[in-house]
Protein backbone atom coordinates (compact mmCIF):
# COMPACT_ATOMS: atom_id res chain seq x y z
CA UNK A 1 91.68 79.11 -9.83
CA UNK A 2 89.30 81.17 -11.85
CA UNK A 3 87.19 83.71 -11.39
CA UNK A 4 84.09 82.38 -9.89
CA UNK A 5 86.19 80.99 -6.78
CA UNK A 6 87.58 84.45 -6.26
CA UNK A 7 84.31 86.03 -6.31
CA UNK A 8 83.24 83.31 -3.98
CA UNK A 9 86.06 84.07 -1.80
CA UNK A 10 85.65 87.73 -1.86
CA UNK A 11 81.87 87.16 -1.03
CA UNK A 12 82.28 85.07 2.17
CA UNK A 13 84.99 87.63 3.51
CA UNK A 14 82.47 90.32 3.06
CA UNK A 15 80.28 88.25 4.76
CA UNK A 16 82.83 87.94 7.62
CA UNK A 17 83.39 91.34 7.19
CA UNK A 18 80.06 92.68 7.47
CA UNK A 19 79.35 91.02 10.34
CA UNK A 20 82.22 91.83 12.59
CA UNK A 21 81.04 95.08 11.96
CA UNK A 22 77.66 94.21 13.08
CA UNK A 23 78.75 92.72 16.17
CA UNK A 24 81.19 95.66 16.85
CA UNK A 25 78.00 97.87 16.32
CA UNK A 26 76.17 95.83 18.32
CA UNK A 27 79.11 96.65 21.38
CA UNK A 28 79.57 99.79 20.52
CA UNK A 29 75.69 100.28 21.43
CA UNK A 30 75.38 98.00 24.33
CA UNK A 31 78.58 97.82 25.77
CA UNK A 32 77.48 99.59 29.61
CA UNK A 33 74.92 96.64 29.99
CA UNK A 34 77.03 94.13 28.74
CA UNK A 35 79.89 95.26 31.21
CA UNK A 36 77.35 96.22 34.22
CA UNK A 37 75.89 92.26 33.32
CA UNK A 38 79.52 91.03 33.66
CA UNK A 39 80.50 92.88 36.77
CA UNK A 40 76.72 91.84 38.40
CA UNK A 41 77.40 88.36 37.74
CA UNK A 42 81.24 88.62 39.60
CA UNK A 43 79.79 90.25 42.91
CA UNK A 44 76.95 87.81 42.70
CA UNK A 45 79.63 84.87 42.52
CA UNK A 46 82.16 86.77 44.78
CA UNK A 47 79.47 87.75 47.29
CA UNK A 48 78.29 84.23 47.64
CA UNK A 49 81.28 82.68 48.17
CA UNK A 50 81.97 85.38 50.85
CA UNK A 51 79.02 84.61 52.55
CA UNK A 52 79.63 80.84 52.55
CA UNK A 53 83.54 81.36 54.04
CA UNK A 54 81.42 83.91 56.66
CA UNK A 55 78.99 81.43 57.59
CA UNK A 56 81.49 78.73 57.70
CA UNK A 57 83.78 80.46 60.07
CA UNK A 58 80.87 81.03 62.36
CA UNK A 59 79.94 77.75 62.41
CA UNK A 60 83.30 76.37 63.36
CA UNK A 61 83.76 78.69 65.84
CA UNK A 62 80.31 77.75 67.76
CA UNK A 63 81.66 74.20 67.09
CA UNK A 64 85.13 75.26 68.88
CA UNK A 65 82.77 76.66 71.75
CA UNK A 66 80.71 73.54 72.09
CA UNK A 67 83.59 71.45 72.39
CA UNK A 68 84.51 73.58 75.35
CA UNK A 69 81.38 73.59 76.67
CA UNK A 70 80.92 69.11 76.41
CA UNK A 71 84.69 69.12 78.85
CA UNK A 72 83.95 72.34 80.78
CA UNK A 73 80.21 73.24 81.02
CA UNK A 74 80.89 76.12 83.32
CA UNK A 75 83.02 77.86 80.52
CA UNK A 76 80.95 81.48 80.34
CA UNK A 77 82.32 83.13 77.36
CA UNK A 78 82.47 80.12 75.29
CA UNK A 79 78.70 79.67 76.22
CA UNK A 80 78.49 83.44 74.87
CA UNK A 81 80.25 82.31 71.63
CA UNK A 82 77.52 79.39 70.87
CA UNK A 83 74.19 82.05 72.04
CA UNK A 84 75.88 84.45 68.96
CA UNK A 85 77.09 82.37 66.73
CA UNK A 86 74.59 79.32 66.43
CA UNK A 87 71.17 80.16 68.97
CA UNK A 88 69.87 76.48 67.69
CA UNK A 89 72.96 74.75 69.31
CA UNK A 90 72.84 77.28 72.16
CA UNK A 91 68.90 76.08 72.60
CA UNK A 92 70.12 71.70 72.35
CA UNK A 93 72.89 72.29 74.64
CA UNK A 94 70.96 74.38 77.37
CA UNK A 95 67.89 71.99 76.92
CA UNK A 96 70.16 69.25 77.28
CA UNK A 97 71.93 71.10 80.48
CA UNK A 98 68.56 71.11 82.18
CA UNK A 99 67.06 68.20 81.31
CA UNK A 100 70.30 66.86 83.27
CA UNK A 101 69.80 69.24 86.05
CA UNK A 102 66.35 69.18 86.50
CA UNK A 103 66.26 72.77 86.21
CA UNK A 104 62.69 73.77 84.87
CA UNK A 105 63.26 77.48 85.09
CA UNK A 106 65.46 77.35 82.21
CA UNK A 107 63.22 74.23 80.53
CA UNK A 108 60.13 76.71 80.89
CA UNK A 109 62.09 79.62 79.11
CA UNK A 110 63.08 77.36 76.43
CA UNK A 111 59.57 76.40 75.81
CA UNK A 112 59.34 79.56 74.30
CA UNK A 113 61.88 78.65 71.92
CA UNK A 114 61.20 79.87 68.21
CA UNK A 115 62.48 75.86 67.64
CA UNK A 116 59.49 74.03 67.49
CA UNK A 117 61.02 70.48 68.66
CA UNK A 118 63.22 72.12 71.64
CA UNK A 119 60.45 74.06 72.50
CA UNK A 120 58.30 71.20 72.65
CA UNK A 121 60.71 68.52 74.36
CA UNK A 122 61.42 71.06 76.63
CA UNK A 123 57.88 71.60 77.60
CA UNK A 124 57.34 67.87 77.91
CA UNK A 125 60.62 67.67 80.13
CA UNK A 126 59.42 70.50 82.58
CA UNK A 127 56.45 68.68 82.80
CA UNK A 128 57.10 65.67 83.74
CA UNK A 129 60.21 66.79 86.62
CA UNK A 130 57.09 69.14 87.96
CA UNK A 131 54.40 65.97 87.39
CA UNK A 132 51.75 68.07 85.78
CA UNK A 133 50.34 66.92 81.99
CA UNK A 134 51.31 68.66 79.42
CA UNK A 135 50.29 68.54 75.43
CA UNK A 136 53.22 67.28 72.97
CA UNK A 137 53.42 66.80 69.56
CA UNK A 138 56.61 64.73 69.95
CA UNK A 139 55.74 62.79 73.01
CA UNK A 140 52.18 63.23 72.54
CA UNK A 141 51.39 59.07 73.27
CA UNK A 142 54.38 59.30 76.43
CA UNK A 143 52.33 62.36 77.51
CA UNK A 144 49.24 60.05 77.64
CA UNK A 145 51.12 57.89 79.35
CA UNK A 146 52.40 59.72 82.24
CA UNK A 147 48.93 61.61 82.70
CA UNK A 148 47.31 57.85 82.88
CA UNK A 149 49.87 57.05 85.61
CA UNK A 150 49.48 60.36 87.84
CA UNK A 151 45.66 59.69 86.89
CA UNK A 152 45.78 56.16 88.83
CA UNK A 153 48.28 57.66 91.68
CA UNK A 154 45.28 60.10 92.44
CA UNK A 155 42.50 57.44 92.14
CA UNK A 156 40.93 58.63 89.11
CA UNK A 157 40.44 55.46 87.36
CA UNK A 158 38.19 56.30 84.68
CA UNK A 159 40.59 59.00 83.46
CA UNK A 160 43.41 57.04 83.74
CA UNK A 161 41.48 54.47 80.94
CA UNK A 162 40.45 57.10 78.22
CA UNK A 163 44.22 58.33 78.27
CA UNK A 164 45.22 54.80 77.84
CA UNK A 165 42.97 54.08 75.15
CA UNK A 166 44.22 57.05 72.99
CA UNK A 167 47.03 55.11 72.77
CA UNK A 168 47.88 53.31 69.45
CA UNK A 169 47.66 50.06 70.01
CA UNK A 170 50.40 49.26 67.02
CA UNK A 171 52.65 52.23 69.07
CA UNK A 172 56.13 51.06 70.83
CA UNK A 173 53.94 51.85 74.26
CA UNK A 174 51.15 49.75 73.63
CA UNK A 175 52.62 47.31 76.03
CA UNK A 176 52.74 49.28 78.83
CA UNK A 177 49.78 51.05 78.51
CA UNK A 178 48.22 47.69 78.47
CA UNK A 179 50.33 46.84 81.78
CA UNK A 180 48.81 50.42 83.52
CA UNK A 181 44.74 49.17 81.69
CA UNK A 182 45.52 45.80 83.71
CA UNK A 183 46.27 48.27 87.16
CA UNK A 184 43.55 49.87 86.69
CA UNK A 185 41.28 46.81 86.88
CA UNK A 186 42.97 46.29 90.16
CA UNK A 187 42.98 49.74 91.62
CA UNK A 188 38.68 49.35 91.29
């Protein structure tokens, strides 16, 4: 070993030197906002995964509640437990309830549903149990349908046509609207 490799020696460890200190300068000086960046970033990650095991708990107890509610539909404070802990299940299972029922009280208060497809099927429902038309986005060609059919029970054949003609004729209901265009024909 001779000189120059001591030298060289000596001049990397002063490299490694000199920038330790550096770096302990550099912590020395920014050492709050590193910490407060640390500590951020674990209540960030702790806060989330708080709010996950929240929202999960709340969802499995509306679940427990609507498993009560499919065997015993009566059951009052598990009904409770579903309108708190998940309002869109609440909303399915009392549009369901009255769509079984008939009950268009409680279809006509759901129609006000911040849901736009309860709301909506639940319009449609209350509609057709009380045999008035109604507008749907979701049943919009079975709406046309049923107005066509209370439009040929009240003799108003010409209406009865232009709602069958709005019909798609590559829709599922073609068919039958063609079936009510053909009893129309007769009902002239």
């Amino acid at each position: 070993m001779d000189i120059a490799d001591v030298k060289k020696e000596l001049s990397s460890d002063e490299k490694l030197l000199e920038s330790a200190f550096k770096l302990e300068t550099l912590y020395k000086k920014y050492k709050f906002i590193i910490w407060g960046v640390v500590a951020v970033l674990f209540l960030l990650f702790a806060g989330t995964k708080i709010m996950e095991a929240i929202k999960q708990a709340k969802l499995e107890e509306a679940n427990k509640a609507f498993l009560t509610l499919q065997t015993k539909a009566d059951d009052t404070s598990a009904l409770a437990i579903l309108k708190e802990k998940n309002p869109t299940l609440y909303a399915l299972f009392m549009y369901a309830r009255s769509a079984k029922n008939k009950d268009t009280k409680t279809l006509n208060a759901l129609a006000g549903s911040s849901n736009e497809v309860i709301a909506d099927a639940s319009r449609y429902t209350a509609g057709v149990i009380e045999k008035k038309p109604v507008d749907s986005k979701l049943y919009k060609e079975m709406a046309f349908l049923e107005e066509a059919y209370l439009s040929i029970k009240a003799g108003d054949v010409n209406k009865a046509k232009e709602k069958l003609e709005l019909i798609d004729e590559h829709s599922p209901l073609s068919m039958v609207a063609q079936l009510l265009m053909h009893s129309t024909l007769k009902a002239k």
